[in-house]
PDB file of N, CA and C in Angstrom:
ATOM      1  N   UNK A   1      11.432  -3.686  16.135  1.00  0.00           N
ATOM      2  CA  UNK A   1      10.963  -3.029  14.920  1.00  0.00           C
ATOM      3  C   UNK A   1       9.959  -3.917  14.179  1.00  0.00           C
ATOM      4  N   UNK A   2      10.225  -5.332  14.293  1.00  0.00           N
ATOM      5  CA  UNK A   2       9.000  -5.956  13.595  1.00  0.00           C
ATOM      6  C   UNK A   2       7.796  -6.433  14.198  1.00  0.00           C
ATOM      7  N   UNK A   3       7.926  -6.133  15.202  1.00  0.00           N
ATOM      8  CA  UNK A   3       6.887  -6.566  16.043  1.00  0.00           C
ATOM      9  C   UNK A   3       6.001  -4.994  15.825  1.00  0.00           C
ATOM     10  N   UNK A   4       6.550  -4.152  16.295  1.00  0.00           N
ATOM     11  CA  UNK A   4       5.495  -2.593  15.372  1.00  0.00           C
ATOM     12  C   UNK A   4       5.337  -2.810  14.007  1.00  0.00           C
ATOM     13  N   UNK A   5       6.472  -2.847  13.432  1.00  0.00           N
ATOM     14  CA  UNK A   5       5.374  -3.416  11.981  1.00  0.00           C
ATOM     15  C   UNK A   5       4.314  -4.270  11.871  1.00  0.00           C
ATOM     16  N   UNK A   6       4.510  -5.050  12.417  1.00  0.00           N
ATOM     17  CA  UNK A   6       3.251  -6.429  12.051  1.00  0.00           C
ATOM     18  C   UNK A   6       1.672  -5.580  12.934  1.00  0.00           C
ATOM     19  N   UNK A   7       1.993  -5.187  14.103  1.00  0.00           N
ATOM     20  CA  UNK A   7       1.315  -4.423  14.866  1.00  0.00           C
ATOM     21  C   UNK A   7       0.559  -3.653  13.899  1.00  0.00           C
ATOM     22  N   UNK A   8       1.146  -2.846  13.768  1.00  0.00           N
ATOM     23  CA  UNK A   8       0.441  -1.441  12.471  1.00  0.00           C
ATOM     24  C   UNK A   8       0.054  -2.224  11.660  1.00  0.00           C
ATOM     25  N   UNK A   9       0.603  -3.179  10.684  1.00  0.00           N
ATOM     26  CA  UNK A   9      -0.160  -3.860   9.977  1.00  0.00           C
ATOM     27  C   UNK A   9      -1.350  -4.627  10.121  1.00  0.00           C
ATOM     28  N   UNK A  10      -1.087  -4.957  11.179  1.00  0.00           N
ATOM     29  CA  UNK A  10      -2.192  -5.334  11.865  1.00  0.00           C
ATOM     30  C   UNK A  10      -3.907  -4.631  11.857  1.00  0.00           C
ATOM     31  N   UNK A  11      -3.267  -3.762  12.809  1.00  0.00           N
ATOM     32  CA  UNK A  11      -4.480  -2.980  12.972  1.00  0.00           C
ATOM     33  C   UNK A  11      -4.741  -2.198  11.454  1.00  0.00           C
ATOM     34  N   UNK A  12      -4.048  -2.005  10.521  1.00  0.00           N
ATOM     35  CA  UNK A  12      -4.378  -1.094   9.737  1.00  0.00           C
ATOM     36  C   UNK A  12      -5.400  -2.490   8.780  1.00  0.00           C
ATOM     37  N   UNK A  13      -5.313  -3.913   8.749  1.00  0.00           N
ATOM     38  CA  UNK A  13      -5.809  -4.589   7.796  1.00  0.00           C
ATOM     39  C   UNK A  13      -7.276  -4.937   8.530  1.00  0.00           C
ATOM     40  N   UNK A  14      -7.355  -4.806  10.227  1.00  0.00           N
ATOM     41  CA  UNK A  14      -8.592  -4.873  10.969  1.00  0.00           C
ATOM     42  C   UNK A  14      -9.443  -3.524  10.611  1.00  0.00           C
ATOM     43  N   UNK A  15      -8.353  -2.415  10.448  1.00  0.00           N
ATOM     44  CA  UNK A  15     -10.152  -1.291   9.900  1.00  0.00           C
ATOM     45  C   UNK A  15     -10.264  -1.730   8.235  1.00  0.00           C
ATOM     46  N   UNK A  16      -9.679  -1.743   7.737  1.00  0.00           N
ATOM     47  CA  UNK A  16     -10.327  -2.403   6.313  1.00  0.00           C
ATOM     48  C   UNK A  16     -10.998  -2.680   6.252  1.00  0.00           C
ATOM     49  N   UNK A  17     -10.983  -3.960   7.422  1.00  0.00           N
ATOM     50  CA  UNK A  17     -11.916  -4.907   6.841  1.00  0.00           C
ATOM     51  C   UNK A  17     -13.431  -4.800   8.262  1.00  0.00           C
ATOM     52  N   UNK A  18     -12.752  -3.635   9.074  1.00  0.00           N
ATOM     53  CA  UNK A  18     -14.277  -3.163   9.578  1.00  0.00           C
ATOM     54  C   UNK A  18     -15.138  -2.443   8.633  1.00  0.00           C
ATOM     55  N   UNK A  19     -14.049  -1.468   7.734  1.00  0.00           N
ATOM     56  CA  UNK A  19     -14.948  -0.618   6.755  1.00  0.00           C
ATOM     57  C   UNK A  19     -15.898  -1.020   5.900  1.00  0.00           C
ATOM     58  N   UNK A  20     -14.799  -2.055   5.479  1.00  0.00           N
ATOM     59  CA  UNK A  20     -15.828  -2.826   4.177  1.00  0.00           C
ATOM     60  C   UNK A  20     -16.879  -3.493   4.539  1.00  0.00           C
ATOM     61  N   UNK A  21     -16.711  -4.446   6.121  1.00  0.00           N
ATOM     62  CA  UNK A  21     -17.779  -4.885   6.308  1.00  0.00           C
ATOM     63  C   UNK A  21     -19.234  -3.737   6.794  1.00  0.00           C
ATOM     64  N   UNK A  22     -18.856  -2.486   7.186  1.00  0.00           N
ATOM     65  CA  UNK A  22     -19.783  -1.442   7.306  1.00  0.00           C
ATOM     66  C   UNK A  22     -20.384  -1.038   5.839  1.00  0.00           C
ATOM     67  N   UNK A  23     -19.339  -0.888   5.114  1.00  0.00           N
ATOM     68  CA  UNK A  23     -19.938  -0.363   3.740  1.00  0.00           C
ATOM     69  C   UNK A  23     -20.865  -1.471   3.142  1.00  0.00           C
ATOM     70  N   UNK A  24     -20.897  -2.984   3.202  1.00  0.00           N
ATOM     71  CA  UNK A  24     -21.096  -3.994   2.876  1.00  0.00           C
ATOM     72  C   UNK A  24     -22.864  -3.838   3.400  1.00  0.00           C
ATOM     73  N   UNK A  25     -22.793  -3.974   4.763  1.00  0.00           N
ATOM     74  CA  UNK A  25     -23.961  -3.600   5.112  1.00  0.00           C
ATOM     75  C   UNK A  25     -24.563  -2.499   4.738  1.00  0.00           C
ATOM     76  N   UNK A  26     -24.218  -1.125   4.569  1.00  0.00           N
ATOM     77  CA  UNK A  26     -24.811  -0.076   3.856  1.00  0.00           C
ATOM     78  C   UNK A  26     -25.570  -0.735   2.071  1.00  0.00           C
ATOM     79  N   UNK A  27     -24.817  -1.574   1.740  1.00  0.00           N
ATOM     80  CA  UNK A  27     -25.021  -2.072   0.465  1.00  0.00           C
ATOM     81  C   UNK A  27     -26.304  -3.133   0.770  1.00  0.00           C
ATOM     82  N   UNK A  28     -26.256  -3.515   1.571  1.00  0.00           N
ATOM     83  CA  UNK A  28     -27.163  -4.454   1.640  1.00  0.00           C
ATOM     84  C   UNK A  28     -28.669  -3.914   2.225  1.00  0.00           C
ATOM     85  N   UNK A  29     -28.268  -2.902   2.954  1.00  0.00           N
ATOM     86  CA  UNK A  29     -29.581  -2.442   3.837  1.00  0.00           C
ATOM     87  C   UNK A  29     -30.320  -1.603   2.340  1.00  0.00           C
ATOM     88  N   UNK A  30     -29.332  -1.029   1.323  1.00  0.00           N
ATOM     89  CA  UNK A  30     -30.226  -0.329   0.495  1.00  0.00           C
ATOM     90  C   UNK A  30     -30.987  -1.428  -0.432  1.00  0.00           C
ATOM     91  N   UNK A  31     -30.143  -2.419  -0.575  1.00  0.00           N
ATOM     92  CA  UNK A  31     -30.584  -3.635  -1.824  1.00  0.00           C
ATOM     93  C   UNK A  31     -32.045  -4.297  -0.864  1.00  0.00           C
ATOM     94  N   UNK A  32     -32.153  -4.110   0.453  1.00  0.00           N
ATOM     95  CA  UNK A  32     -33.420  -4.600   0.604  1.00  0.00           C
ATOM     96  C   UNK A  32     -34.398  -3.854   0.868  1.00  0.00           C
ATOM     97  N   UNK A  33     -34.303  -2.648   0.534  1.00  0.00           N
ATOM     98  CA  UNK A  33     -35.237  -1.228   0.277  1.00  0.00           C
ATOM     99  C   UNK A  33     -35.853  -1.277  -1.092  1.00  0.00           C
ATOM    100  N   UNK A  34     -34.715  -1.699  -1.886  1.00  0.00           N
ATOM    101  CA  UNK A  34     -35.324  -1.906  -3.411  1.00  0.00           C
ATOM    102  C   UNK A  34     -36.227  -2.494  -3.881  1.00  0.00           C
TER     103      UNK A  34
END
């Protein structure tokens, strides 16, 4: 049971922090349009 937890936790804190780093770049690609 904790080994699926940490698992899911896992992966659920790796798209986070794919998202943000996608959104991050969206932020940045517009700030050098400006």
């Amino acid at each position: 049971m904790v080994t699926a937890y940490w698992l899911l936790v896992t992966g659920y804190w790796l798209l986070i922090t794919a998202y943000c780093l996608l959104v991050t770049d969206h932020c940045s690609l517009k700030r050098t349009q400006y």
